[in-house]
N, C-alpha and C. Protein backbone atom coordinates (compact mmCIF):
# COMPACT_ATOMS: atom_id res chain seq x y z
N UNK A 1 -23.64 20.31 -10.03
CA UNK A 1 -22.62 19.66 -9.22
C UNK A 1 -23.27 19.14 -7.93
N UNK A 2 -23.12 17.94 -7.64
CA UNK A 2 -23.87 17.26 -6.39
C UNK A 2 -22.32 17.88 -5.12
N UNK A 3 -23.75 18.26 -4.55
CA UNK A 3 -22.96 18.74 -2.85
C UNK A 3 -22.05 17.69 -2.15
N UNK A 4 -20.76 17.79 -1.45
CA UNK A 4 -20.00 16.79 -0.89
C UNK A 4 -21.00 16.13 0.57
N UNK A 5 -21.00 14.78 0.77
CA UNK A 5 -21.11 14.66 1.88
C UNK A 5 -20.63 14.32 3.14
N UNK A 6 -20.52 15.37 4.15
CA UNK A 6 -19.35 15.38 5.14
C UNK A 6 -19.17 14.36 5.88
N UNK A 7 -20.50 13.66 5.74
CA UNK A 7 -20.29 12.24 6.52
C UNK A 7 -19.70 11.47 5.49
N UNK A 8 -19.69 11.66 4.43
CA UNK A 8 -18.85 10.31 3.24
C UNK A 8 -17.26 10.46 3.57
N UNK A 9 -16.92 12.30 3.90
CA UNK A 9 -15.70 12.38 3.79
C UNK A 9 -15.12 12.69 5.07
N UNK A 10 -15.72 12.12 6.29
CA UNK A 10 -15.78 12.58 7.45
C UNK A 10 -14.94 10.80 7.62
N UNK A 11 -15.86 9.46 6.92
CA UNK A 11 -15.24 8.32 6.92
C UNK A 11 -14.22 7.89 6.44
N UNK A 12 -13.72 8.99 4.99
CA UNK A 12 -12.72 8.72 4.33
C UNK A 12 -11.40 9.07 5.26
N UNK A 13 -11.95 9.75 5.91
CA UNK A 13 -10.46 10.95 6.15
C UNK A 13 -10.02 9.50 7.36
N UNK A 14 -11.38 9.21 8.07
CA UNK A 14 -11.03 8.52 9.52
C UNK A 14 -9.85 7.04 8.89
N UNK A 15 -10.94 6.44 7.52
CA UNK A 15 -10.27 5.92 6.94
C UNK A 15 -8.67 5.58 6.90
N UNK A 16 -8.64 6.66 6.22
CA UNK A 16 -7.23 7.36 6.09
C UNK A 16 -6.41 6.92 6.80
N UNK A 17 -6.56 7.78 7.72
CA UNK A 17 -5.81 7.85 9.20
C UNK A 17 -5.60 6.48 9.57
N UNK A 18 -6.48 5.98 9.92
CA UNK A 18 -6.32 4.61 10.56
C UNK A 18 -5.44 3.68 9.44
N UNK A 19 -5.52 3.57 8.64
CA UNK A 19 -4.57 2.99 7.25
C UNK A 19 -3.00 3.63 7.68
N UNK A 20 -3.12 5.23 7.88
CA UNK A 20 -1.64 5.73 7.63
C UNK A 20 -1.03 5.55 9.16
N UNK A 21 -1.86 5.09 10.33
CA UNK A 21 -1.29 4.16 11.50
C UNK A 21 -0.84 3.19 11.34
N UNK A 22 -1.52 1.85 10.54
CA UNK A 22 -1.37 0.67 10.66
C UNK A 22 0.02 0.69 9.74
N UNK A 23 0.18 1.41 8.55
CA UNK A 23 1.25 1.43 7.90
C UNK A 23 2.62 2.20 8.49
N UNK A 24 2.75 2.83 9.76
CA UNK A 24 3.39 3.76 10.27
C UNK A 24 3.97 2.38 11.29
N UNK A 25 2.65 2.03 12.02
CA UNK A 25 3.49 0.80 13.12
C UNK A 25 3.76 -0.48 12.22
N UNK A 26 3.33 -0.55 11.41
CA UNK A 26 4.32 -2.01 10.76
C UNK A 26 5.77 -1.61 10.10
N UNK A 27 5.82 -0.50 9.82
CA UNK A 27 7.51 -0.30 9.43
C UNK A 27 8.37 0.21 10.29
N UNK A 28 7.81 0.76 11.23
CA UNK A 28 8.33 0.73 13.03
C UNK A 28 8.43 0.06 13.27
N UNK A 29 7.98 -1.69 13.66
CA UNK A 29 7.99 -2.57 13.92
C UNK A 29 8.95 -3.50 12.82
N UNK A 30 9.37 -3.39 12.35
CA UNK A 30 10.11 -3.88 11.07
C UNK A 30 9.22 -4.76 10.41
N UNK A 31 7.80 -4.90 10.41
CA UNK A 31 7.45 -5.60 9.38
C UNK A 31 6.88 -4.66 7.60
N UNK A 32 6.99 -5.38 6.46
CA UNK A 32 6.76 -4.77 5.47
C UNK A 32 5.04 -4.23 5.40
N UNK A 33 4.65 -3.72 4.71
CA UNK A 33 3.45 -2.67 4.57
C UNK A 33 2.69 -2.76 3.24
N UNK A 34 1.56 -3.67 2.75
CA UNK A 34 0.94 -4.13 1.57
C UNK A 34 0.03 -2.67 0.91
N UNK A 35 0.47 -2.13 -0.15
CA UNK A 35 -0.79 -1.56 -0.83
C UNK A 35 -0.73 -2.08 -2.19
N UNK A 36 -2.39 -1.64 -1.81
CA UNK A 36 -3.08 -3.05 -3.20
C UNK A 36 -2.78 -1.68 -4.45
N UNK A 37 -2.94 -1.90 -5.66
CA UNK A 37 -3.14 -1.08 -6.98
C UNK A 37 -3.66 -2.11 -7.48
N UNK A 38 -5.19 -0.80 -7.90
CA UNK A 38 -5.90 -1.87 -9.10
C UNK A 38 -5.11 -2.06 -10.66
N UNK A 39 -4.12 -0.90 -10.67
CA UNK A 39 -3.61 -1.50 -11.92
C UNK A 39 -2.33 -2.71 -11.94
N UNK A 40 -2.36 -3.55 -11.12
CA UNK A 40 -1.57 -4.47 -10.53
C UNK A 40 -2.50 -5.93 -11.05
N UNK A 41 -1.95 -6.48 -11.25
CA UNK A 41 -2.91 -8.15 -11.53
C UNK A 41 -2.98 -8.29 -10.35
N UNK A 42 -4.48 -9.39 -9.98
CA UNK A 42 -4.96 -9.45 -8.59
C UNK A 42 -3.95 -10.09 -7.59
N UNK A 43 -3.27 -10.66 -8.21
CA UNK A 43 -2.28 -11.36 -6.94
C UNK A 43 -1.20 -10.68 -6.93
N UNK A 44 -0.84 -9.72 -7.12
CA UNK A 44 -0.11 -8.72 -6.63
C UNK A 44 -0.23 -7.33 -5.76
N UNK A 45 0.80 -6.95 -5.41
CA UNK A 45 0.71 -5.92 -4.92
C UNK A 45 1.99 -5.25 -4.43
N UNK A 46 1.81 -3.99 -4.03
CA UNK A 46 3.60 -2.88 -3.64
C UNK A 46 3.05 -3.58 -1.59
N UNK A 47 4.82 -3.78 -1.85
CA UNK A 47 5.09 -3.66 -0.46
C UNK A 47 6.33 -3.23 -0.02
N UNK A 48 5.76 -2.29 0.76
CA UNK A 48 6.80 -1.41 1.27
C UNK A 48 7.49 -1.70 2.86
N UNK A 49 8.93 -1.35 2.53
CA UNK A 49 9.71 -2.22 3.84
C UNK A 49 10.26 -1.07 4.61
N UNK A 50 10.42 -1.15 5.90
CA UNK A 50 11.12 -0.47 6.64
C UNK A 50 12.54 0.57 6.09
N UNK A 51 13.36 0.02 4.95
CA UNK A 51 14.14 1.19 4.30
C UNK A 51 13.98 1.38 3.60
N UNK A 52 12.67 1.56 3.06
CA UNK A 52 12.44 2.64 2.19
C UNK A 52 12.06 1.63 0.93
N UNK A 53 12.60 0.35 0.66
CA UNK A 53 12.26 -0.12 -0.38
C UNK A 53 11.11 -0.29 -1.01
N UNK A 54 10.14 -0.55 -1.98
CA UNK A 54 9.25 -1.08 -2.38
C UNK A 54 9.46 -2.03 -3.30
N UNK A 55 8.80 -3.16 -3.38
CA UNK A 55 8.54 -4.48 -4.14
C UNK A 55 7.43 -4.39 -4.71
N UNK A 56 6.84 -5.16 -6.07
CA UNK A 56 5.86 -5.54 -6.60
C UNK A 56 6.13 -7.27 -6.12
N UNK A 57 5.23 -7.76 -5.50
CA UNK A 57 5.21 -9.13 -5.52
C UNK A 57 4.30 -9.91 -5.43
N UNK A 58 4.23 -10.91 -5.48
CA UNK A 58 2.84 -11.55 -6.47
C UNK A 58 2.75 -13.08 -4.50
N UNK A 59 1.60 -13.31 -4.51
CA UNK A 59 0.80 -13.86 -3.13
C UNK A 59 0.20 -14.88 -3.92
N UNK A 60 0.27 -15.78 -3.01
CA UNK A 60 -0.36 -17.64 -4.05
C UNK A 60 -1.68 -17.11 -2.54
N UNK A 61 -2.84 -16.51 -2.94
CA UNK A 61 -3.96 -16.35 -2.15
C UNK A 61 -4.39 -17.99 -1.45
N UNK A 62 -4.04 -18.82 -2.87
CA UNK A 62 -4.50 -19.74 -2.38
C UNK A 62 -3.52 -20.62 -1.29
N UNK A 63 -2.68 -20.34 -0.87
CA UNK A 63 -1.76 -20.78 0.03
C UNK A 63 -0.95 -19.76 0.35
N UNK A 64 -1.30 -18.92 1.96
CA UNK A 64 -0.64 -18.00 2.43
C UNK A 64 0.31 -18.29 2.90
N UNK A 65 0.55 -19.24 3.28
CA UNK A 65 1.78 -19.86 3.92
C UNK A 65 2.91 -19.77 2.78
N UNK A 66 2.80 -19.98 1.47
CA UNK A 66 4.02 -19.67 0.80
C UNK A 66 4.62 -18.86 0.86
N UNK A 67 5.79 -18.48 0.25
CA UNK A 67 6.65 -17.25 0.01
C UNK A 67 6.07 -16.47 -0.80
N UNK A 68 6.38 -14.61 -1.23
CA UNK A 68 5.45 -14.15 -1.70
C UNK A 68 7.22 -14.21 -2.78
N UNK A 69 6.17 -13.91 -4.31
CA UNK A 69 7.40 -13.96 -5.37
C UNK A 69 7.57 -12.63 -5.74
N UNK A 70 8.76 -11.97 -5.49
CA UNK A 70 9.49 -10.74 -5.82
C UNK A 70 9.60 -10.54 -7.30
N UNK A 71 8.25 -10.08 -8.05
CA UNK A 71 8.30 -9.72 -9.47
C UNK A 71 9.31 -8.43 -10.10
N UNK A 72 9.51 -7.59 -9.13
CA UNK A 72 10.39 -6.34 -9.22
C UNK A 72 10.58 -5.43 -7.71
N UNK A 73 11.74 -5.01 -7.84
CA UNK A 73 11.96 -3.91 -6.89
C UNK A 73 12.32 -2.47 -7.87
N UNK A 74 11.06 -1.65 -7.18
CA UNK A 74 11.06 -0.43 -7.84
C UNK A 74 12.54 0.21 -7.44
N UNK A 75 12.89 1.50 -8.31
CA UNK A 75 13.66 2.10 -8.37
C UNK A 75 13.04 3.44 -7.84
N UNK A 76 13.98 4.43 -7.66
CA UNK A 76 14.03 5.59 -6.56
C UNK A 76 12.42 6.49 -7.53
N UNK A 77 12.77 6.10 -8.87
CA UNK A 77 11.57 7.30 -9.73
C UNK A 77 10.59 6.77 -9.05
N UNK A 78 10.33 5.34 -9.65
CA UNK A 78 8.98 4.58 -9.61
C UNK A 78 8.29 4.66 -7.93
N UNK A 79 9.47 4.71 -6.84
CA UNK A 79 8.97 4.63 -5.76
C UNK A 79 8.16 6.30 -5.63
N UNK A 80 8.53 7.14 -6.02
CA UNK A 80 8.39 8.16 -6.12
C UNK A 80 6.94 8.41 -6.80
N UNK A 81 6.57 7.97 -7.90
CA UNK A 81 5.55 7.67 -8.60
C UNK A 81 4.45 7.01 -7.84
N UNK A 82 4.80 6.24 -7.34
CA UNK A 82 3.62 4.99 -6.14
C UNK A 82 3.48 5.85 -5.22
N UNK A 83 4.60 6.55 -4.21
CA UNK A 83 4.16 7.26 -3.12
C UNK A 83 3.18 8.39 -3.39
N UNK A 84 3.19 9.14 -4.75
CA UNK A 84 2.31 10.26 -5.31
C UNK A 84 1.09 9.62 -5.73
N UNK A 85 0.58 7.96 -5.80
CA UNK A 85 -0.27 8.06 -6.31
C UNK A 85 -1.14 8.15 -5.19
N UNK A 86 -0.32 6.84 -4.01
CA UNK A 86 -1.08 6.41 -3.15
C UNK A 86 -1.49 7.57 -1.96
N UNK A 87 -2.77 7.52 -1.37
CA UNK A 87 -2.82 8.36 -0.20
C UNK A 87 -2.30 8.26 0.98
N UNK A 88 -2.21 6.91 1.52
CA UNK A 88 -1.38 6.42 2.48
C UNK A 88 -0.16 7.38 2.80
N UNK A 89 0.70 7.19 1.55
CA UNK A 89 1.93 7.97 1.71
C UNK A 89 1.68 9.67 2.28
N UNK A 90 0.73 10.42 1.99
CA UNK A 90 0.62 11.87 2.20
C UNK A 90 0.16 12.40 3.52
């Protein structure tokens, strides 16, 4: 078993943190909150809104200025499911 290294997880954690700020003041602020999943096609992603909702919605990368397209709004399980996968949430 290879030994942990405290500096690998010394960055993760800082990581972390700083992620579970930026996501803390954007739904304080009323704006929505992007996490990527690789099992998501690349132009998508969950975004999470100030009540609680989450969306899957899909981003024209190549023109940010568009609207982003609302492929689904999860339900109470699924949100439940995303918040357990993601670390952000914990």
């Amino acid at each position: 078993m290879k030994p942990k290294n405290d500096q690998q997880d010394n960055r993760l954690f800082a990581m972390q943190q700083v992620i579970k700020k930026l996501r803390n003041d954007d739904l304080n602020q009323g704006h929505c909150f992007m996490i990527f999943d690789d099992e998501l096609p690349d132009d998508e992603a969950y975004y999470e809104y100030p009540d609680g909702q989450i969306k899957v919605e899909r981003l024209d990368k190549s023109n940010l200025d568009a609207p982003r397209e609302v492929i689904k709004v999860l339900t109470k399980s699924e949100i439940a499911a995303v918040k357990e996968k993601h670390e952000v949430f914990h």
